[in-house]
PDB file of N, CA and C in Angstrom:
ATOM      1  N   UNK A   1      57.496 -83.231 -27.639  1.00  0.00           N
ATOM      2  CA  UNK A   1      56.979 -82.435 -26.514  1.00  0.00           C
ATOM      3  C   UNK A   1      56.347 -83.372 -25.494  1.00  0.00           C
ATOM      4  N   UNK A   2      56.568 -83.187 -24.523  1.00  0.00           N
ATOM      5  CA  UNK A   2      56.070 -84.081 -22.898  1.00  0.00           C
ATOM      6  C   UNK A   2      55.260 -82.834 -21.834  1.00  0.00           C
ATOM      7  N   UNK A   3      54.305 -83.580 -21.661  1.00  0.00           N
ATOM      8  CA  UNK A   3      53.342 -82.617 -20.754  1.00  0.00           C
ATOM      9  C   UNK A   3      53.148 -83.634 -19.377  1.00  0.00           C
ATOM     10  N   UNK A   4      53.747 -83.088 -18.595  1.00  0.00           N
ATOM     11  CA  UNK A   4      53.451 -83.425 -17.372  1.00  0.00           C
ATOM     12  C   UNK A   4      52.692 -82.714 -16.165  1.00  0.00           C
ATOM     13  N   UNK A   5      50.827 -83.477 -15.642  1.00  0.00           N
ATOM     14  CA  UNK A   5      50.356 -82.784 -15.177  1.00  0.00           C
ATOM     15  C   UNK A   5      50.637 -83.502 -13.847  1.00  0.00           C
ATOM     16  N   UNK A   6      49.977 -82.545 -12.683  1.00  0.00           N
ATOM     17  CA  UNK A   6      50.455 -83.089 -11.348  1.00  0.00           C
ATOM     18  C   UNK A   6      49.379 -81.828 -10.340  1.00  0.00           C
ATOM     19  N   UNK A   7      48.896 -82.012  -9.319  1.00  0.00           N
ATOM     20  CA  UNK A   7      48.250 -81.563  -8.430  1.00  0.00           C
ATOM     21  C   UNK A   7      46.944 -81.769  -7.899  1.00  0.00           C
ATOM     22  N   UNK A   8      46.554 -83.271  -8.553  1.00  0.00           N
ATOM     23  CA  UNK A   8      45.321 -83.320  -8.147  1.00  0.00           C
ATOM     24  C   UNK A   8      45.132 -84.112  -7.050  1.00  0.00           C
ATOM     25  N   UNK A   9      43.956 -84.484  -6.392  1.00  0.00           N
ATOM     26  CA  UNK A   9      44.108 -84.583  -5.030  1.00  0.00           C
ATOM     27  C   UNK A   9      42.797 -84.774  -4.153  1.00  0.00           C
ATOM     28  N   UNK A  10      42.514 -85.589  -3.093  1.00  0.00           N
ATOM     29  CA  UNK A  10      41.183 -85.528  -2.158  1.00  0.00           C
ATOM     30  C   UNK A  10      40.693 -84.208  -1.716  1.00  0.00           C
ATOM     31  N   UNK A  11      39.893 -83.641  -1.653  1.00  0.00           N
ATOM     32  CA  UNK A  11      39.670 -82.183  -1.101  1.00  0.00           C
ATOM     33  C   UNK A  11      37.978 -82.667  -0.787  1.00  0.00           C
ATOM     34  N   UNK A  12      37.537 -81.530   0.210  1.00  0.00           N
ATOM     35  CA  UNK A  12      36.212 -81.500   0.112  1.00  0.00           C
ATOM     36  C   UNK A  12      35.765 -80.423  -0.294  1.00  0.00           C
ATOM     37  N   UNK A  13      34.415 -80.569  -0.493  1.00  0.00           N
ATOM     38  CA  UNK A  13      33.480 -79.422  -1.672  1.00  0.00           C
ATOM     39  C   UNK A  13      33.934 -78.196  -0.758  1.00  0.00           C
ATOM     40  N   UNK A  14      33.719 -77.165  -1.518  1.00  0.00           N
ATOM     41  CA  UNK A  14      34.121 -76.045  -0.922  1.00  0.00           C
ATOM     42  C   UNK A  14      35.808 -75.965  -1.197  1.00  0.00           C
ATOM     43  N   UNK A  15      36.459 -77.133  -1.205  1.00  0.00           N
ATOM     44  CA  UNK A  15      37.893 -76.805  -1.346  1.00  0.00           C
ATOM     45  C   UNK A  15      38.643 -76.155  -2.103  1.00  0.00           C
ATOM     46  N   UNK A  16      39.490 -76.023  -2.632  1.00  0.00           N
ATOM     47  CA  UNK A  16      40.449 -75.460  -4.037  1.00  0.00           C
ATOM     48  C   UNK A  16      41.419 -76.438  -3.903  1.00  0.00           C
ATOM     49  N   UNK A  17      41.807 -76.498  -5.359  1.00  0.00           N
ATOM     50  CA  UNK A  17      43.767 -77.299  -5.643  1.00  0.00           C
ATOM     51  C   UNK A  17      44.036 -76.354  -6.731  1.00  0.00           C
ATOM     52  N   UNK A  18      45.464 -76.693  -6.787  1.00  0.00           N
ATOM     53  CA  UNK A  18      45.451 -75.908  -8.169  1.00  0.00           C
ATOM     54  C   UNK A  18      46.586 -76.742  -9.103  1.00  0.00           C
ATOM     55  N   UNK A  19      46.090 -77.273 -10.253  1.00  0.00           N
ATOM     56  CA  UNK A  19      46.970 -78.210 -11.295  1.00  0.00           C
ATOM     57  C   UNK A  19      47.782 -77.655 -12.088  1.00  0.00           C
ATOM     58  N   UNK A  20      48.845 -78.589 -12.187  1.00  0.00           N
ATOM     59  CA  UNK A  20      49.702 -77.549 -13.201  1.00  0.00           C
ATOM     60  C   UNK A  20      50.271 -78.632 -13.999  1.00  0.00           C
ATOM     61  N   UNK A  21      50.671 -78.179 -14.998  1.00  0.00           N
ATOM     62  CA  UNK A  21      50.930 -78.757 -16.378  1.00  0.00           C
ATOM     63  C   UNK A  21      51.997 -78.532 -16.877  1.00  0.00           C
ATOM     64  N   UNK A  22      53.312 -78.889 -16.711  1.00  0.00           N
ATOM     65  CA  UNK A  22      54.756 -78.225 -17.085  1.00  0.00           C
ATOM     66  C   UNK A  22      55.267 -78.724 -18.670  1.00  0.00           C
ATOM     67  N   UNK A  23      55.610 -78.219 -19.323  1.00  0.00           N
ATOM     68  CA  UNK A  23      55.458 -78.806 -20.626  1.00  0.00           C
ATOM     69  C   UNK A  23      57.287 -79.236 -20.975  1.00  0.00           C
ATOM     70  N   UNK A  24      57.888 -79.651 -21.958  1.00  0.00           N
ATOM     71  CA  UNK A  24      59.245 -79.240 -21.987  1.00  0.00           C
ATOM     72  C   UNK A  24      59.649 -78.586 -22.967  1.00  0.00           C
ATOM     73  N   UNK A  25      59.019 -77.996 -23.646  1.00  0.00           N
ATOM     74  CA  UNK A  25      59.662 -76.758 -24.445  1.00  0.00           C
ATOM     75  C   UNK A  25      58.221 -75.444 -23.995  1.00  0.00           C
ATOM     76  N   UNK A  26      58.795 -74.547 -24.979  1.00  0.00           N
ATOM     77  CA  UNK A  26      57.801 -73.708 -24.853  1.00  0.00           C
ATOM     78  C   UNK A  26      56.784 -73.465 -25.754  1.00  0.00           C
ATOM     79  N   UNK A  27      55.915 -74.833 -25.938  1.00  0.00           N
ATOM     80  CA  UNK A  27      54.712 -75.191 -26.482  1.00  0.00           C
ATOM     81  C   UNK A  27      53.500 -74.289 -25.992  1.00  0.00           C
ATOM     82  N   UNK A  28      53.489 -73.385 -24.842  1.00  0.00           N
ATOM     83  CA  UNK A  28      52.274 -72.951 -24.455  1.00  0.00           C
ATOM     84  C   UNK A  28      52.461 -71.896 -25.010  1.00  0.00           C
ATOM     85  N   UNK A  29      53.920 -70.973 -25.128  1.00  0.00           N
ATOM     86  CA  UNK A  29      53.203 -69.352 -26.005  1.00  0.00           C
ATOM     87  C   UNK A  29      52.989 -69.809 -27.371  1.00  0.00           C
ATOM     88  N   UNK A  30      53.683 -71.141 -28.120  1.00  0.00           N
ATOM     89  CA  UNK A  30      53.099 -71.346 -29.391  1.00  0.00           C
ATOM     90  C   UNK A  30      51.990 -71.588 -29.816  1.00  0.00           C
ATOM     91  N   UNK A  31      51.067 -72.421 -29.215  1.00  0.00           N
ATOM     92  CA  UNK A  31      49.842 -72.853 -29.570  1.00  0.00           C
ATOM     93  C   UNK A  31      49.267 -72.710 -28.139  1.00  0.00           C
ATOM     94  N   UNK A  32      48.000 -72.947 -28.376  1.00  0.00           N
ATOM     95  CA  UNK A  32      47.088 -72.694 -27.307  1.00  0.00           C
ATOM     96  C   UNK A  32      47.134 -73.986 -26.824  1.00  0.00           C
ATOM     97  N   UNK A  33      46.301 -74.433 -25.666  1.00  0.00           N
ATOM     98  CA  UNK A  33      46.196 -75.097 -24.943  1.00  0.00           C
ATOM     99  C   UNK A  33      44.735 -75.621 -24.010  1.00  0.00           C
ATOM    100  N   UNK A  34      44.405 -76.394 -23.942  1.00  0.00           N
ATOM    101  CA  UNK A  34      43.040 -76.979 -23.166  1.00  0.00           C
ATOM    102  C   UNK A  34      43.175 -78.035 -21.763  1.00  0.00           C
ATOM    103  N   UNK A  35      42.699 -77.379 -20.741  1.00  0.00           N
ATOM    104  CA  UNK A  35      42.558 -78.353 -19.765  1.00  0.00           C
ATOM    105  C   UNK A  35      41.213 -78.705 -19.893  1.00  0.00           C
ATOM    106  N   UNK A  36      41.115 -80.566 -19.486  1.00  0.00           N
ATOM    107  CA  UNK A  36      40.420 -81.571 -19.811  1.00  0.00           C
ATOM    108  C   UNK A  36      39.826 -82.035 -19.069  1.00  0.00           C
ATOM    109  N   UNK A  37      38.549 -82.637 -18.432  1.00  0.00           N
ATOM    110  CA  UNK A  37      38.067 -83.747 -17.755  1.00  0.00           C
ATOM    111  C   UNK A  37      37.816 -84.553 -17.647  1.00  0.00           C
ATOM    112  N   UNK A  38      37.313 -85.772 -17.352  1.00  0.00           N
ATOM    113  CA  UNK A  38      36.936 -87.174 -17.727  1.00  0.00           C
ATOM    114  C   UNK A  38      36.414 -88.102 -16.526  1.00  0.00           C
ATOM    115  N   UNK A  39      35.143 -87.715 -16.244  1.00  0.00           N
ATOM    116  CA  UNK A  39      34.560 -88.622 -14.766  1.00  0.00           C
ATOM    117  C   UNK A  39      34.197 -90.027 -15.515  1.00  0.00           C
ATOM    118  N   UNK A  40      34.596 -90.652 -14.601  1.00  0.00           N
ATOM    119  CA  UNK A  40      33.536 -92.168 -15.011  1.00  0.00           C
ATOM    120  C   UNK A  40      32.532 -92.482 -15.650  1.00  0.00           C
ATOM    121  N   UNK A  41      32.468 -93.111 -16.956  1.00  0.00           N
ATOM    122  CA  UNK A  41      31.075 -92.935 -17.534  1.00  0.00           C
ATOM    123  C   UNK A  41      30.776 -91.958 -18.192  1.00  0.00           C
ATOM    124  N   UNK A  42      31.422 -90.638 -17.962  1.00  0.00           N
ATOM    125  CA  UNK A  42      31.333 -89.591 -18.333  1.00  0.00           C
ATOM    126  C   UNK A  42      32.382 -89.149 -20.199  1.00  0.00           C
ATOM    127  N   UNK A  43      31.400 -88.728 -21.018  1.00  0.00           N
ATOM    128  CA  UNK A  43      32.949 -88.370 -22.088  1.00  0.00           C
ATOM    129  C   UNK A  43      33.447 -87.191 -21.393  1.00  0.00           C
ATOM    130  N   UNK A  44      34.802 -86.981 -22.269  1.00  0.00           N
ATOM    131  CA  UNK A  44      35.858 -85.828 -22.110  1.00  0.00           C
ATOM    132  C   UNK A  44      35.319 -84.728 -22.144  1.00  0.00           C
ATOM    133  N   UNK A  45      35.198 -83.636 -21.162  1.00  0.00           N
ATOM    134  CA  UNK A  45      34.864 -82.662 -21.487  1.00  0.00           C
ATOM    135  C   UNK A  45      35.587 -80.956 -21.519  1.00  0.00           C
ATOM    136  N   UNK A  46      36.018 -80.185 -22.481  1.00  0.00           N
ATOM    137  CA  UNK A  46      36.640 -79.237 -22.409  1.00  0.00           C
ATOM    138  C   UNK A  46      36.223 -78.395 -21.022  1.00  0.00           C
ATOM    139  N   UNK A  47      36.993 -77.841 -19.975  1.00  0.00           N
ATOM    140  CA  UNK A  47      37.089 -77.116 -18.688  1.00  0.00           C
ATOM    141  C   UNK A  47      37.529 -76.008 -19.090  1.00  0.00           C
ATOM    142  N   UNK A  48      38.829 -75.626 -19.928  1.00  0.00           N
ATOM    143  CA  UNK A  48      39.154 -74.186 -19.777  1.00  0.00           C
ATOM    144  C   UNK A  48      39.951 -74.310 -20.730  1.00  0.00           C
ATOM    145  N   UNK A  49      40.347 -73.609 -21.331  1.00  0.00           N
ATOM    146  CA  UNK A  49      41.320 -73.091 -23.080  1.00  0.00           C
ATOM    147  C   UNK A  49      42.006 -71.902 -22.474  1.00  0.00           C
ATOM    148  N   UNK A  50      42.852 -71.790 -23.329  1.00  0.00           N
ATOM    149  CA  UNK A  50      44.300 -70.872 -23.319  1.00  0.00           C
ATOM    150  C   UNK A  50      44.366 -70.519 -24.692  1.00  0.00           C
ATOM    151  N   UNK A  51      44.426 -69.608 -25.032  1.00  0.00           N
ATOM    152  CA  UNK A  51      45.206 -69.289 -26.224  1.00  0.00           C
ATOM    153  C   UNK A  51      46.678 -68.940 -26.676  1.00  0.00           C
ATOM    154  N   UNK A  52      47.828 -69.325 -27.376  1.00  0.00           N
ATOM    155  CA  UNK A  52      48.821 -68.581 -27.350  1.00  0.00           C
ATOM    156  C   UNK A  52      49.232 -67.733 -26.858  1.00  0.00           C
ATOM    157  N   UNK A  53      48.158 -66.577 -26.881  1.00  0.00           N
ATOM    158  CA  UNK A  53      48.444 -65.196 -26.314  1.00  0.00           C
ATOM    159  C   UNK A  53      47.839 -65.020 -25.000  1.00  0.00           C
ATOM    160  N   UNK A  54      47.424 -65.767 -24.779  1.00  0.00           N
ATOM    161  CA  UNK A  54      47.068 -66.224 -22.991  1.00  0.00           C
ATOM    162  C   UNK A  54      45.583 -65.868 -23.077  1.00  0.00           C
ATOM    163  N   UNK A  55      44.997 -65.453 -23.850  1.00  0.00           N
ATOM    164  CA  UNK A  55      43.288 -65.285 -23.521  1.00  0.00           C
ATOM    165  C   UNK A  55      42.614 -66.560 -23.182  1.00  0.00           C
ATOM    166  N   UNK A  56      42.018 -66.509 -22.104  1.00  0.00           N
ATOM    167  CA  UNK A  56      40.889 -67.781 -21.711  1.00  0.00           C
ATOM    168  C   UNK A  56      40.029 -67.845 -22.076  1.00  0.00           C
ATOM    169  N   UNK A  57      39.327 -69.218 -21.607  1.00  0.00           N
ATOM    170  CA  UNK A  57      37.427 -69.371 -22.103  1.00  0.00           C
ATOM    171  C   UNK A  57      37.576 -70.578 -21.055  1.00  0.00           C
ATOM    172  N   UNK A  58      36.090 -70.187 -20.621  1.00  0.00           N
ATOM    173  CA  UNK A  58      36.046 -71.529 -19.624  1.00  0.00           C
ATOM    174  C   UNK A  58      34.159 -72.566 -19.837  1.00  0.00           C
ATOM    175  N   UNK A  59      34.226 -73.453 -19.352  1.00  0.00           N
ATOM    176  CA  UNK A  59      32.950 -74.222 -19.655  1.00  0.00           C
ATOM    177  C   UNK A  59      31.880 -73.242 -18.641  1.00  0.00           C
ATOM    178  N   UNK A  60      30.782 -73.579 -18.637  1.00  0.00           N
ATOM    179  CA  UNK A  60      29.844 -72.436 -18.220  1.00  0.00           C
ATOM    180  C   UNK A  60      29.776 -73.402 -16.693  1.00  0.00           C
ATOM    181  N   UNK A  61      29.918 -74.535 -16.601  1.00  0.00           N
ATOM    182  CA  UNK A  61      29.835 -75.569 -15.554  1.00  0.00           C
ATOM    183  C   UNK A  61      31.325 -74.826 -14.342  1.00  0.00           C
ATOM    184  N   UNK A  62      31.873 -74.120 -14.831  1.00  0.00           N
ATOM    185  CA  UNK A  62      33.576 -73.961 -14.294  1.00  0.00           C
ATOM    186  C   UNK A  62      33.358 -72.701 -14.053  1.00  0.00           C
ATOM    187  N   UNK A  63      32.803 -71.800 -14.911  1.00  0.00           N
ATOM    188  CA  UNK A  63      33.118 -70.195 -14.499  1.00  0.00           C
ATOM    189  C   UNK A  63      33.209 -69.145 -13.483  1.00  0.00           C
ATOM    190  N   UNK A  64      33.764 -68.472 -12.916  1.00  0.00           N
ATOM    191  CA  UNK A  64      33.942 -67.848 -11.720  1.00  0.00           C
ATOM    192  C   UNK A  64      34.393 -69.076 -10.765  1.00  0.00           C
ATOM    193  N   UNK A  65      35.085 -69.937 -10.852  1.00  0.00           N
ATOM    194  CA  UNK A  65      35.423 -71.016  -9.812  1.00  0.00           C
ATOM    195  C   UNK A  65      36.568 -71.432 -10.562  1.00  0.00           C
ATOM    196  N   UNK A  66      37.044 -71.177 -11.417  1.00  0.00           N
ATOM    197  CA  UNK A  66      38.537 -72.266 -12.070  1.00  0.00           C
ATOM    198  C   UNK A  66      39.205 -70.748 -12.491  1.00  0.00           C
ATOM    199  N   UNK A  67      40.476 -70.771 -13.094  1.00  0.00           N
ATOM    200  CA  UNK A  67      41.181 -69.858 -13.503  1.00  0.00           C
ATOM    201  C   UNK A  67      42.567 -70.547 -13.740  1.00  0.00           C
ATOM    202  N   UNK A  68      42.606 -70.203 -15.526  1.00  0.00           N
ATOM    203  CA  UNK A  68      43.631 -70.749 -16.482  1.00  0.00           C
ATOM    204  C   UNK A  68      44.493 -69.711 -15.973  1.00  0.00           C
ATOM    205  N   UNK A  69      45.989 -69.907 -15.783  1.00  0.00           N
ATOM    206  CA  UNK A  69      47.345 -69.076 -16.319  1.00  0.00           C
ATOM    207  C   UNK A  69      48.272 -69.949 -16.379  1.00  0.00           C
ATOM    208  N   UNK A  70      49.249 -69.197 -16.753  1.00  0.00           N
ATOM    209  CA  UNK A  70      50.727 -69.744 -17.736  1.00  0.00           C
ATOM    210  C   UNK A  70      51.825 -69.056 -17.151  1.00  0.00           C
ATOM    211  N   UNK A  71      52.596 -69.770 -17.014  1.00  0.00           N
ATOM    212  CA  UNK A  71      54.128 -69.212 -16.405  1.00  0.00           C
ATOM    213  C   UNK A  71      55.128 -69.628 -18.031  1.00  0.00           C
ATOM    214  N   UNK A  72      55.094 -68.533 -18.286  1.00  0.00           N
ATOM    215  CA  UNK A  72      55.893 -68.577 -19.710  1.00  0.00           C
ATOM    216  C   UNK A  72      57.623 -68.952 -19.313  1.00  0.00           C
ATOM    217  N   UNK A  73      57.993 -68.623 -18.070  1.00  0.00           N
ATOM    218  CA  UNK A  73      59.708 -68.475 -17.944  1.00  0.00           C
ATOM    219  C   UNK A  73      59.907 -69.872 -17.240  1.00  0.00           C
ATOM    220  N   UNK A  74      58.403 -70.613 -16.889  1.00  0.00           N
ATOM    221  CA  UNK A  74      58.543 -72.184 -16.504  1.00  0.00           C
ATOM    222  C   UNK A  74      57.793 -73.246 -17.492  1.00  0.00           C
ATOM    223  N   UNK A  75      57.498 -72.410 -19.015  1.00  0.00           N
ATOM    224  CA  UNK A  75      56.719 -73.694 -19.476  1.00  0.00           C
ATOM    225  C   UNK A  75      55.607 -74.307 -19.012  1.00  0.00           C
ATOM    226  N   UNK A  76      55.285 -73.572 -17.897  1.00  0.00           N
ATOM    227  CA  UNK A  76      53.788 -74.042 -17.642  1.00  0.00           C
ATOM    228  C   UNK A  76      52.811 -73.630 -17.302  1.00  0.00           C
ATOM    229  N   UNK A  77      51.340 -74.258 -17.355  1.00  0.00           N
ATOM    230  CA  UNK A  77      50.034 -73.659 -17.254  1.00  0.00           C
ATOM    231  C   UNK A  77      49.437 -74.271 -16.011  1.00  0.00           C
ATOM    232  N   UNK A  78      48.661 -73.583 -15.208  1.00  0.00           N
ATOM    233  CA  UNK A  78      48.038 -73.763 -14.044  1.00  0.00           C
ATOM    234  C   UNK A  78      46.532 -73.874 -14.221  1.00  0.00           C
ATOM    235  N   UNK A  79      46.156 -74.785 -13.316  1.00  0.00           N
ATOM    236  CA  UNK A  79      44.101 -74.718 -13.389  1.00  0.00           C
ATOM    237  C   UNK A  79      44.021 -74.188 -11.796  1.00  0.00           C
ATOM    238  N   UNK A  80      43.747 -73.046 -11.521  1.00  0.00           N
ATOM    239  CA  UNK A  80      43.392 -72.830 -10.200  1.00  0.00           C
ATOM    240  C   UNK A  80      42.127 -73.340  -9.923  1.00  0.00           C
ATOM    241  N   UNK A  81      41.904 -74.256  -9.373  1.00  0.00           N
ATOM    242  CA  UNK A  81      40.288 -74.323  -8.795  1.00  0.00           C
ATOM    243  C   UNK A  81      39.552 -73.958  -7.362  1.00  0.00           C
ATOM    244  N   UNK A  82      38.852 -73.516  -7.452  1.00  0.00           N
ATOM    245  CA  UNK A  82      38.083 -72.824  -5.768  1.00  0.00           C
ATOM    246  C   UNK A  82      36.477 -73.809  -5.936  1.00  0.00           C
ATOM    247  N   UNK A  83      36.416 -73.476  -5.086  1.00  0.00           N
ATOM    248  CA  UNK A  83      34.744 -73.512  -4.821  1.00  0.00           C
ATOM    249  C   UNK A  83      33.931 -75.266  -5.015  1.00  0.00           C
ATOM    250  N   UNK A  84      35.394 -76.338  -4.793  1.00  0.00           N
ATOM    251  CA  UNK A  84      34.931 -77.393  -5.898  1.00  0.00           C
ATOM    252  C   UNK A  84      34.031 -78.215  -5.422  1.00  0.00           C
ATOM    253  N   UNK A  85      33.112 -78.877  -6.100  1.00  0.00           N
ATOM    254  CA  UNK A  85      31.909 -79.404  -5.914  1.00  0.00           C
ATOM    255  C   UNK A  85      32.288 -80.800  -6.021  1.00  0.00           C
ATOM    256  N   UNK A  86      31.468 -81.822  -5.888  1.00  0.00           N
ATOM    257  CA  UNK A  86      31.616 -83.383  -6.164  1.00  0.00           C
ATOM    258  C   UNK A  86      31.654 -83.767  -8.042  1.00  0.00           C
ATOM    259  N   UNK A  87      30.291 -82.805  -8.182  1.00  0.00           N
ATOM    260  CA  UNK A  87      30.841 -83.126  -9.540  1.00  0.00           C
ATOM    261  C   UNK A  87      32.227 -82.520 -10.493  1.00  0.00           C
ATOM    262  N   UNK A  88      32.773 -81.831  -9.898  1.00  0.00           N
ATOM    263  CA  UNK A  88      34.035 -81.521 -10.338  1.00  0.00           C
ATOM    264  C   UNK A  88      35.056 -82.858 -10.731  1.00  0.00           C
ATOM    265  N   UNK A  89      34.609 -84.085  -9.580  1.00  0.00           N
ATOM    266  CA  UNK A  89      35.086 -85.215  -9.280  1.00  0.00           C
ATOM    267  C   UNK A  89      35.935 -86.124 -10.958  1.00  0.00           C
ATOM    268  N   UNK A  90      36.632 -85.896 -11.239  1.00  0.00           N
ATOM    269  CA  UNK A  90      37.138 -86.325 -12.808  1.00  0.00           C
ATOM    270  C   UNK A  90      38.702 -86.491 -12.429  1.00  0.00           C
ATOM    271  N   UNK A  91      39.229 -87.009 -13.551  1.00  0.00           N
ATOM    272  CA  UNK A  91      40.766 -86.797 -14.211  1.00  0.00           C
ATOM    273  C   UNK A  91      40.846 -85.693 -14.750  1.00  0.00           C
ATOM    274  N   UNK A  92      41.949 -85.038 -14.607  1.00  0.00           N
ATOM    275  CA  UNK A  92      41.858 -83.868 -15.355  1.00  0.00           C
ATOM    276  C   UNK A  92      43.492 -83.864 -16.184  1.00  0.00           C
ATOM    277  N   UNK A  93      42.921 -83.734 -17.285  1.00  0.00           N
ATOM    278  CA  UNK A  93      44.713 -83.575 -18.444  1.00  0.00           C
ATOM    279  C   UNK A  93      44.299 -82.322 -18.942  1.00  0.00           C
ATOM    280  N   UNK A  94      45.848 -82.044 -19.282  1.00  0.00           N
ATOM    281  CA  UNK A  94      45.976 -80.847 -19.860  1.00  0.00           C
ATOM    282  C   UNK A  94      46.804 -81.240 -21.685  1.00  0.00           C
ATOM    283  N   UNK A  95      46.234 -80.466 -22.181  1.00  0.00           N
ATOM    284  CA  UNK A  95      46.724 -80.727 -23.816  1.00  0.00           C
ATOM    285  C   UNK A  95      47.237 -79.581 -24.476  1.00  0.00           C
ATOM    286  N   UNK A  96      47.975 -79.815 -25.437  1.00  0.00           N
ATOM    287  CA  UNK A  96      48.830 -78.552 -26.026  1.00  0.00           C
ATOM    288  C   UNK A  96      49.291 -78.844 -27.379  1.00  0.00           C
ATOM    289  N   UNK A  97      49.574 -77.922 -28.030  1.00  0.00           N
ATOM    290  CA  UNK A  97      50.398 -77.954 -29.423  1.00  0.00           C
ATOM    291  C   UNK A  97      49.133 -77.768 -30.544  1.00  0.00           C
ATOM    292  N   UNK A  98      49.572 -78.316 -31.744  1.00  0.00           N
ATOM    293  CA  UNK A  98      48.644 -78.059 -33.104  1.00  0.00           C
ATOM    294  C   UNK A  98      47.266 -78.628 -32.710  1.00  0.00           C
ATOM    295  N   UNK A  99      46.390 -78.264 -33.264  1.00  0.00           N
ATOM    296  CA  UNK A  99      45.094 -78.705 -33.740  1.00  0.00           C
ATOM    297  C   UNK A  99      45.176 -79.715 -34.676  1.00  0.00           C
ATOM    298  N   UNK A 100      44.761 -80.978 -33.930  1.00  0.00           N
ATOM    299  CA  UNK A 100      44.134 -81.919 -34.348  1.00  0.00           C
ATOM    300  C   UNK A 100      43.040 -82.439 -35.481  1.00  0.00           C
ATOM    301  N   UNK A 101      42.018 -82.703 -33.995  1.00  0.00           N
ATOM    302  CA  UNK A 101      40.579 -82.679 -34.551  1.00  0.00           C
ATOM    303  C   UNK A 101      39.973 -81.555 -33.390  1.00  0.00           C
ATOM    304  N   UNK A 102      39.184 -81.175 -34.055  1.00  0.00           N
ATOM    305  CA  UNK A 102      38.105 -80.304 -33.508  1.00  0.00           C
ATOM    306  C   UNK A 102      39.208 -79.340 -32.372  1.00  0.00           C
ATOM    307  N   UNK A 103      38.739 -79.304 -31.369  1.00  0.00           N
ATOM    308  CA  UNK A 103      40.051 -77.816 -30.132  1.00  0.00           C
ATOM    309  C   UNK A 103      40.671 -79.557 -29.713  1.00  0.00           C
ATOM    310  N   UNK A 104      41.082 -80.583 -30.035  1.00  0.00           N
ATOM    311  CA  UNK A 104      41.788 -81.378 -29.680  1.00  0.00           C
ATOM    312  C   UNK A 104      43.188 -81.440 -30.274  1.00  0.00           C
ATOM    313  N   UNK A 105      44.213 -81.244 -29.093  1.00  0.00           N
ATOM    314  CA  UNK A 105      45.542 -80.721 -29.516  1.00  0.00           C
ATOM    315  C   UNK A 105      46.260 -82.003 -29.373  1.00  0.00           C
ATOM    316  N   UNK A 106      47.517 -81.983 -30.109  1.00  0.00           N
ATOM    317  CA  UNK A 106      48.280 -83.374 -30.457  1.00  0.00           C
ATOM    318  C   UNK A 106      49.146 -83.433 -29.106  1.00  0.00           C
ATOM    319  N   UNK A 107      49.355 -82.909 -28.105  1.00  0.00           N
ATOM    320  CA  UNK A 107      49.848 -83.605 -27.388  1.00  0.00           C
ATOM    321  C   UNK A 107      49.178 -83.152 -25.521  1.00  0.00           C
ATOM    322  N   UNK A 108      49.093 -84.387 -25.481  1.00  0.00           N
ATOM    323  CA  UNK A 108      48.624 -84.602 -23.676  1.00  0.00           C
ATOM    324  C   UNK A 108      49.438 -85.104 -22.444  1.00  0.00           C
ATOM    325  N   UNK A 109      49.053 -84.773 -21.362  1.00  0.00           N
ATOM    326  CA  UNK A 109      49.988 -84.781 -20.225  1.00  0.00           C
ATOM    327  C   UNK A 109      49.176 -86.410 -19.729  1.00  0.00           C
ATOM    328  N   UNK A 110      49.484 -87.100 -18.799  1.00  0.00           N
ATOM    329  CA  UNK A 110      49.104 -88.088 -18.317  1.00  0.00           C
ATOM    330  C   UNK A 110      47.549 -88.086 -17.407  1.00  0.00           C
ATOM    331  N   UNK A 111      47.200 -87.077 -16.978  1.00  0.00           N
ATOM    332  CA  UNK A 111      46.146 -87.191 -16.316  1.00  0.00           C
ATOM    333  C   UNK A 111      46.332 -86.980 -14.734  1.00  0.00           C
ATOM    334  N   UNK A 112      45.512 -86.207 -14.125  1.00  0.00           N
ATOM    335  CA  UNK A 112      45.706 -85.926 -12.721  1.00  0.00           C
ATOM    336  C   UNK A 112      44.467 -86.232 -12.256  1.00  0.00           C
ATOM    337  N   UNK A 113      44.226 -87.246 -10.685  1.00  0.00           N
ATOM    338  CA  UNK A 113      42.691 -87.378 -10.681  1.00  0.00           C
ATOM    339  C   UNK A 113      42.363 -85.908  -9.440  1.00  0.00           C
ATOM    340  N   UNK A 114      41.215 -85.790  -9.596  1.00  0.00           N
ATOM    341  CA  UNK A 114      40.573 -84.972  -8.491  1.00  0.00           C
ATOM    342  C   UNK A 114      39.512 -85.428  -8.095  1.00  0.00           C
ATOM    343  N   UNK A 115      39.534 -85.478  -6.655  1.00  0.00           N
ATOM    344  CA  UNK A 115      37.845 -86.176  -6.127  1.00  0.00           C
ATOM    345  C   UNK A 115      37.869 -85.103  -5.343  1.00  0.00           C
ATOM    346  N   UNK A 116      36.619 -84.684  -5.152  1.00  0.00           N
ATOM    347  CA  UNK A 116      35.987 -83.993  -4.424  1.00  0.00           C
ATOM    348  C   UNK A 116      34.544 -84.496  -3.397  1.00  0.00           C
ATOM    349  N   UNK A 117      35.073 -84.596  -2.628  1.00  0.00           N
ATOM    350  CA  UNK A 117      34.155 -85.480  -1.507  1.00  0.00           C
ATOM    351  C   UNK A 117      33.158 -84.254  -0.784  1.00  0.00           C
ATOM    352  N   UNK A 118      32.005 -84.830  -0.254  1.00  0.00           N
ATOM    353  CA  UNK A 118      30.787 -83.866  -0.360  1.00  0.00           C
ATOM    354  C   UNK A 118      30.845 -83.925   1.281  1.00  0.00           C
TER     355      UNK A 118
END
């Protein structure tokens, strides 16, 4: 399985992008799925989960401003983001398939950066 993410991008606060994560099979109705962050200095931090059956959960830092969905007939999952702040400012990957360790799934997309300039 290959996860390829793509949409991230310069924006300023206040802006939106929206990332997407195309997978090549249809790994997202099988297992759930987690989009990821990773600022400088910063560890990895879970942003938003998917479940198989498409139910979300998002970090309390993200809520009412991001929004997980899935295009099941394209294999892929979207991070809508609005409202974005500087600290939003990270890489963001998206991950999928079995459980690992802990909600860390065995396979990841390459990483998309997002800066958000103030």
């Amino acid at each position: 399985v290959q996860l390829q993410a793509s949409g991230g991008g310069l924006v300023q606060a206040g802006g939106s992008l929206r990332l997407s994560c195309a997978a090549s099979g249809r790994i997202f109705s099988i297992s759930g799925m987690g989009w990821y962050r990773q600022a400088p200095g910063k560890q990895r931090e879970l942003v938003a989960s998917m479940t198989s059956g498409g139910s979300t959960d998002y970090a309390d830092s993200v809520k009412g401003r991001f929004t997980a969905s899935r295009d099941g007939a394209k294999n892929a999952v979207y991070l809508q983001m609005n409202s974005l702040k500087p600290e939003d400012t990270a890489v963001y990957y998206c991950n999928a398939g079995p459980i690992t360790v802990g909600k860390l799934r065995r396979y990841w997309g390459q990483g998309t950066q997002v800066t958000v300039s103030s």
